[in-house]
N, C-alpha and C. Protein backbone atom coordinates (compact mmCIF):
# COMPACT_ATOMS: atom_id res chain seq x y z
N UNK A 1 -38.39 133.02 122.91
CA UNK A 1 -39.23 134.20 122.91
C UNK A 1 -40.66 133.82 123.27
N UNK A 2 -40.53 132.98 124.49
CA UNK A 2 -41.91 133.26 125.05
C UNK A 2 -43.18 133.90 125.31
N UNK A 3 -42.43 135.16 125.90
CA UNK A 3 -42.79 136.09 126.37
C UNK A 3 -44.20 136.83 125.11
N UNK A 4 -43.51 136.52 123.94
CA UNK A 4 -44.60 137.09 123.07
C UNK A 4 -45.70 136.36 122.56
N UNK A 5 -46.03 135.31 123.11
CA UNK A 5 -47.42 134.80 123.46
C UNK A 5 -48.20 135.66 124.29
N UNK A 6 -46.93 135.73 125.74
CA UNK A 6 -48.11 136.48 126.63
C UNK A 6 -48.46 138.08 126.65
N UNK A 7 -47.60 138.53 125.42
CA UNK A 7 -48.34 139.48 124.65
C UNK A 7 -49.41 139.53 124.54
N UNK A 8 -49.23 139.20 123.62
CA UNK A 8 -50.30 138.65 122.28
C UNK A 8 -51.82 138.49 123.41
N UNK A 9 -51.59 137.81 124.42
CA UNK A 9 -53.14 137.41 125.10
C UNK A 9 -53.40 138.23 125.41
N UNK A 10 -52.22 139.40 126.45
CA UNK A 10 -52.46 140.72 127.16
C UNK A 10 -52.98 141.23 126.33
N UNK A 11 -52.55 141.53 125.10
CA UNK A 11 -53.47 142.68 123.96
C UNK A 11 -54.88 142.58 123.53
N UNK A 12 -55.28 140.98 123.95
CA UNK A 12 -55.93 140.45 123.18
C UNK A 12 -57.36 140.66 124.20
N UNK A 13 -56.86 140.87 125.48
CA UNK A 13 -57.83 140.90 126.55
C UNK A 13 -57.99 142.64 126.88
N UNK A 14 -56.70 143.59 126.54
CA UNK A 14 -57.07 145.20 126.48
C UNK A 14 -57.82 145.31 125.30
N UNK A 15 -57.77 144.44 124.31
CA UNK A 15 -58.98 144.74 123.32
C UNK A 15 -60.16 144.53 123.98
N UNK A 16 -60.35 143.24 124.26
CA UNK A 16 -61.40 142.81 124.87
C UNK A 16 -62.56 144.20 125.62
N UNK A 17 -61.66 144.39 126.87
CA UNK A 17 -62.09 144.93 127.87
C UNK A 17 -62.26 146.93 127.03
N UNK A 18 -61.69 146.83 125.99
CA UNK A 18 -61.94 148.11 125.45
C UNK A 18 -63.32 148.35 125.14
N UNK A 19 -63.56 146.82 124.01
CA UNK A 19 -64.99 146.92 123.45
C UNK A 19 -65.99 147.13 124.69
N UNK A 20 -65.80 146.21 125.77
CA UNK A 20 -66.84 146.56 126.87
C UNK A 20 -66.37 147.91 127.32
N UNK A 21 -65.88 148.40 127.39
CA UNK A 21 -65.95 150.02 127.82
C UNK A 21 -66.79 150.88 126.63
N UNK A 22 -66.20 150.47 125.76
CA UNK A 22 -67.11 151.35 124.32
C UNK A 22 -68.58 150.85 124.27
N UNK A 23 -69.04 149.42 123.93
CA UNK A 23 -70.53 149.34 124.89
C UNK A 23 -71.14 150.14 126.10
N UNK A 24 -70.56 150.51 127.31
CA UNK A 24 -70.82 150.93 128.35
C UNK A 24 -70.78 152.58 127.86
N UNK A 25 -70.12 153.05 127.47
CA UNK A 25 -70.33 154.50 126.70
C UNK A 25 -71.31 154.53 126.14
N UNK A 26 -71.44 153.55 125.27
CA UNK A 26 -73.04 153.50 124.08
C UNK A 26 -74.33 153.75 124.62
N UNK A 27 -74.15 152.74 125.89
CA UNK A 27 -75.62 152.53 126.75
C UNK A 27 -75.67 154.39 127.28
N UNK A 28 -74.64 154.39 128.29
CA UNK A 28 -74.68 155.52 128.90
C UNK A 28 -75.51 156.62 128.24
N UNK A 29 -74.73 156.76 126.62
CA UNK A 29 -74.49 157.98 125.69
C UNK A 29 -76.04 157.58 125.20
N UNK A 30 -76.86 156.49 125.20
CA UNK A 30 -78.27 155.70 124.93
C UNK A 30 -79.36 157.43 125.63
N UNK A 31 -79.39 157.60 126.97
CA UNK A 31 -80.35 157.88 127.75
C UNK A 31 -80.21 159.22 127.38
N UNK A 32 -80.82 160.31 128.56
CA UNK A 32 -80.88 161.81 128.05
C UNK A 32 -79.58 162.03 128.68
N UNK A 33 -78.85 162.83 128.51
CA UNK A 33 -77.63 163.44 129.09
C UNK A 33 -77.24 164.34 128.50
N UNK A 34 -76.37 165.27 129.54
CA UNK A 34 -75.88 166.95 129.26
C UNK A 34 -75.01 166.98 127.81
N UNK A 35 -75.17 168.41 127.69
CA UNK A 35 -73.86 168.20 126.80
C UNK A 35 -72.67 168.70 127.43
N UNK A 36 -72.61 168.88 128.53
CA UNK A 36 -70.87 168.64 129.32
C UNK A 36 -70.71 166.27 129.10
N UNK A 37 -71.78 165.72 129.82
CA UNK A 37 -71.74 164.62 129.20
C UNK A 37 -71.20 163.97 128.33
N UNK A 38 -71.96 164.54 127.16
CA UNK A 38 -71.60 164.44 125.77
C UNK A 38 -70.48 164.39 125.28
N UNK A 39 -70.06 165.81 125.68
CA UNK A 39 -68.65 166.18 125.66
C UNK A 39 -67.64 165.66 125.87
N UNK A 40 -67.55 164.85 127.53
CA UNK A 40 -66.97 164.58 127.94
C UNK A 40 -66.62 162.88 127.61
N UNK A 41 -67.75 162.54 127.42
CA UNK A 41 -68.11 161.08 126.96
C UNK A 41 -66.82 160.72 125.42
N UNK A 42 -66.98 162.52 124.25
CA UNK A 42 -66.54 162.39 122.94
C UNK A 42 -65.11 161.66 123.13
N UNK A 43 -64.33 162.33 124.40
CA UNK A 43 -62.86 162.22 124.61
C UNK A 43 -63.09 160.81 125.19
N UNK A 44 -63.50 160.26 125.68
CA UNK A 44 -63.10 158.79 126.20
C UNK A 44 -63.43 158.30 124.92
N UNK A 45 -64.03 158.09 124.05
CA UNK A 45 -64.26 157.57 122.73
C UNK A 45 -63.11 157.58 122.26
N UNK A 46 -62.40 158.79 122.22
CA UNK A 46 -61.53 158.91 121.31
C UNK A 46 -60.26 158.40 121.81
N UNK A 47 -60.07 158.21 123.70
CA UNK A 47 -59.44 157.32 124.09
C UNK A 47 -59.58 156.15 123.62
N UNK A 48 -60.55 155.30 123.95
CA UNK A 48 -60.79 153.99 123.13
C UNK A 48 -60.57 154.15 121.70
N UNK A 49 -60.43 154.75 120.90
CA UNK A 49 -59.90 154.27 119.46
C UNK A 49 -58.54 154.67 119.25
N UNK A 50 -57.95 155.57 120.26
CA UNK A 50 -56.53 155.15 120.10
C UNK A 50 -56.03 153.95 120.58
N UNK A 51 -56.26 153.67 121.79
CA UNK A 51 -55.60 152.40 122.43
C UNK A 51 -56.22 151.30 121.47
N UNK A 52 -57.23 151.19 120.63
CA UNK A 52 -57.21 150.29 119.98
C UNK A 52 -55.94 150.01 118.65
N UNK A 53 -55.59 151.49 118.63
CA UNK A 53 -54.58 151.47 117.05
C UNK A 53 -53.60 151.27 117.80
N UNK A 54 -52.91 151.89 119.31
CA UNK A 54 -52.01 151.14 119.91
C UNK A 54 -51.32 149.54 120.25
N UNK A 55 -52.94 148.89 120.40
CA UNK A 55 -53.52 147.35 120.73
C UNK A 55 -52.62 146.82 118.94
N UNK A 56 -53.51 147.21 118.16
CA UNK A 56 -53.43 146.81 116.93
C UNK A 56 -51.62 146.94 116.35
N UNK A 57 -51.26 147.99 116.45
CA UNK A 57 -49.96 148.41 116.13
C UNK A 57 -48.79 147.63 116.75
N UNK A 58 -48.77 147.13 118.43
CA UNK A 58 -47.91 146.60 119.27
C UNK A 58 -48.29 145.26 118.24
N UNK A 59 -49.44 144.50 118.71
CA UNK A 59 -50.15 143.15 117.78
C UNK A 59 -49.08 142.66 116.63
N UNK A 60 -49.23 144.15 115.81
CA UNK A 60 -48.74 143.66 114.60
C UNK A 60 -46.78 143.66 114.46
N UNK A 61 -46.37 144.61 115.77
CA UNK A 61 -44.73 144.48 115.59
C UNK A 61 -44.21 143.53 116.26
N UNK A 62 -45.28 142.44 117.24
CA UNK A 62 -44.98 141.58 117.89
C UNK A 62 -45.01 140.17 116.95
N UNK A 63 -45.62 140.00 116.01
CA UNK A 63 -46.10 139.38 115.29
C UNK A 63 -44.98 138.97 114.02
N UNK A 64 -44.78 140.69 113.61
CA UNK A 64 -43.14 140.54 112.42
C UNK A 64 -42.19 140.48 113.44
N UNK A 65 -42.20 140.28 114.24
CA UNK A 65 -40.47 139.68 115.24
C UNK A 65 -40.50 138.51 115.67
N UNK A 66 -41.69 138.18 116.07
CA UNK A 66 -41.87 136.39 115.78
C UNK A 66 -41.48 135.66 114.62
N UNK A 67 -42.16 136.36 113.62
CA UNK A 67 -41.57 136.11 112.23
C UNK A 67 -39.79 136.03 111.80
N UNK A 68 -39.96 136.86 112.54
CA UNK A 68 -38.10 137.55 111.42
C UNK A 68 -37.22 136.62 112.62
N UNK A 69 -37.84 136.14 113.69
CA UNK A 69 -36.88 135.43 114.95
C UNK A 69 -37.12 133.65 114.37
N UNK A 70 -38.43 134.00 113.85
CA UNK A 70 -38.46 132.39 114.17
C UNK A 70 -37.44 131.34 112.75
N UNK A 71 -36.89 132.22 111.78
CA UNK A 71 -36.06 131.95 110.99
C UNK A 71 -34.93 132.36 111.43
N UNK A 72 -34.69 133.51 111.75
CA UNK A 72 -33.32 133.60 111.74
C UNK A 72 -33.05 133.91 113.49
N UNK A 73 -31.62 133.45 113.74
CA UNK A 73 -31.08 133.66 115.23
C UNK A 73 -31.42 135.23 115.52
N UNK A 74 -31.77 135.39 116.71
CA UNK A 74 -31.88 136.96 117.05
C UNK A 74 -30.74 137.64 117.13
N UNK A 75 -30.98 138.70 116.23
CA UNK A 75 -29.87 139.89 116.76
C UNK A 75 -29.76 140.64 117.75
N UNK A 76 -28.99 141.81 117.97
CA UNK A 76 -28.96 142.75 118.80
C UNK A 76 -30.15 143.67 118.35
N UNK A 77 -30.17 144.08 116.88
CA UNK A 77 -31.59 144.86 117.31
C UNK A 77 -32.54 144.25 117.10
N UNK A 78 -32.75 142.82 116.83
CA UNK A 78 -33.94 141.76 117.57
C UNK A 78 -34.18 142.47 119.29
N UNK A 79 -32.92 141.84 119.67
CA UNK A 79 -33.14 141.96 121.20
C UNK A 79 -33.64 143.35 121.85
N UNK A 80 -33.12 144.49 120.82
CA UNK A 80 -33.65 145.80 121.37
C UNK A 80 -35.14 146.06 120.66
N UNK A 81 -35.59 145.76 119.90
CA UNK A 81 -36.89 145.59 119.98
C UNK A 81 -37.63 144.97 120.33
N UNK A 82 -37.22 143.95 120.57
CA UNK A 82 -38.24 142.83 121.92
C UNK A 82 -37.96 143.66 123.12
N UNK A 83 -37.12 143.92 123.79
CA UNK A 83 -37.22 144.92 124.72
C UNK A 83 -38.41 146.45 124.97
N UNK A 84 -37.68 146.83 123.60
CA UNK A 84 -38.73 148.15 123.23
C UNK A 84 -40.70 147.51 123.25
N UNK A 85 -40.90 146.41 123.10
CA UNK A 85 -42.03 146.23 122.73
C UNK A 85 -42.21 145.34 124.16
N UNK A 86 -41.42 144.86 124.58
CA UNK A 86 -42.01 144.25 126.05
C UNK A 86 -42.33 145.91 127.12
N UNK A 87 -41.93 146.85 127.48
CA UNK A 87 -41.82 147.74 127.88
C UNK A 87 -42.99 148.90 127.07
N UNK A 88 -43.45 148.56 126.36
CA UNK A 88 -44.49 148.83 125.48
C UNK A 88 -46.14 148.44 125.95
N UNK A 89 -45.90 147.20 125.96
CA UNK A 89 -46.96 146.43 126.54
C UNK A 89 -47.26 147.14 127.80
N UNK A 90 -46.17 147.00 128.95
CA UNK A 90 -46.49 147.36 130.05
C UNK A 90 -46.91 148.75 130.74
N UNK A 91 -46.40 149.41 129.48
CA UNK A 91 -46.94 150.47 129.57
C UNK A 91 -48.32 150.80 129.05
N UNK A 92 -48.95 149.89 128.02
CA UNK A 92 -50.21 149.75 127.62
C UNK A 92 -50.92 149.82 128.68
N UNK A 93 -50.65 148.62 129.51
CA UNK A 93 -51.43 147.83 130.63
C UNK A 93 -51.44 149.09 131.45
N UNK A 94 -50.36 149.98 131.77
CA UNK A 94 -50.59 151.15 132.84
C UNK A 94 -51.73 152.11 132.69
N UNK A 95 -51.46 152.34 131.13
CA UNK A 95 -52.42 153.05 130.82
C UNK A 95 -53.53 153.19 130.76
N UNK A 96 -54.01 152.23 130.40
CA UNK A 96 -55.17 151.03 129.68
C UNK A 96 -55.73 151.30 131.30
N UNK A 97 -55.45 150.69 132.07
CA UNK A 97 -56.14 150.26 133.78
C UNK A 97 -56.56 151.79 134.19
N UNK A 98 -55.49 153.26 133.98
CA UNK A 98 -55.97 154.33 134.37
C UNK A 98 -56.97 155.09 133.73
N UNK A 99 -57.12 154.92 132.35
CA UNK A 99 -57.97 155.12 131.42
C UNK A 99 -59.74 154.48 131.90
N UNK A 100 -59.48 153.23 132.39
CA UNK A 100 -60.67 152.43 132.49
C UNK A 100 -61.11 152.72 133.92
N UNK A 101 -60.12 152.86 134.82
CA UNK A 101 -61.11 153.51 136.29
C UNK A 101 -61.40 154.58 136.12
N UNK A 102 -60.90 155.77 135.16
CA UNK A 102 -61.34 157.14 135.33
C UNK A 102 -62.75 156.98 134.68
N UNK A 103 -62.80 156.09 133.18
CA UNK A 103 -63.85 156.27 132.94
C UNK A 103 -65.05 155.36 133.81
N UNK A 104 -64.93 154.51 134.58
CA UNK A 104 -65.48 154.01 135.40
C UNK A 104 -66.24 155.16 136.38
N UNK A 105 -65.31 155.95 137.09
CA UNK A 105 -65.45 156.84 138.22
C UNK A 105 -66.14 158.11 136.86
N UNK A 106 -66.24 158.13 135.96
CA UNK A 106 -66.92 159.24 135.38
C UNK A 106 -68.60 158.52 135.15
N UNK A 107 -68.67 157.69 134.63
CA UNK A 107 -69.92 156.96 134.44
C UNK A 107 -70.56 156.74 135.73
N UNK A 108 -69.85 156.70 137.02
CA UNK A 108 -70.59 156.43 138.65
C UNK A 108 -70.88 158.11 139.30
N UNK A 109 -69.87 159.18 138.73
CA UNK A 109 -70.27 160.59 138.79
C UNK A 109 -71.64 161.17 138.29
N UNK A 110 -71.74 160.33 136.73
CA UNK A 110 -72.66 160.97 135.99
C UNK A 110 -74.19 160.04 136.34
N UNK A 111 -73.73 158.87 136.24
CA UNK A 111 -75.41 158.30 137.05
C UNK A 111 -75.83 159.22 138.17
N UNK A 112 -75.13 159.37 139.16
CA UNK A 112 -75.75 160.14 140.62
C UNK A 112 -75.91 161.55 140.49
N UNK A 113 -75.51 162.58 139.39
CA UNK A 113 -75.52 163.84 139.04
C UNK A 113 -77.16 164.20 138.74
């Protein structure tokens, strides 16, 4: 069970790259701006603190299956939850990347507005 190392880093770097998005909101949310801005700014916040309980939640079921594998031989629903949670991840990562250019392309909207 390799593979859940390179979890573990992937999560470890969508955390990463979260906090710098939530900095980059801060600064933004820093200067004068609308309250469509504001507004709009509240919901990417609130994006970033879900994907963090997502980050945190995958973290921690990757973590008790390392555990419960590294004693005992894997089962079948070992194997279907390493599945369920590899397919998890990758769907993080989908998300995570569309989440971060929109708010990218909203912060390059709102500078030039």
């Amino acid at each position: 069970m390799k593979e859940d190392r390179k979890w573990i880093t992937i999560l470890t770097e969508l955390k990463m790259d979260n906090v710098q998005l939530k900095d980059w909101l801060s600064k933004a949310i820093s200067g004068q701006v609308s309250s469509d801005f504001v507004e709009k700014a509240e919901l990417f916040q609130q994006q970033f603190i879900e994907k963090d309980l997502v980050i945190d939640l995958l973290r921690r079921d990757i973590v008790v299956l390392r555990e419960e594998t590294s004693v005992n031989e894997m089962t079948d629903e070992d194997k279907a939850q390493y599945k369920m949670l590899e397919k998890a991840v990758k769907q993080l990562q989908v998300e995570f990347q569309k989440m971060k250019l929109s708010f990218i392309a909203f912060l390059n909207r709102s500078e030039f507005s």
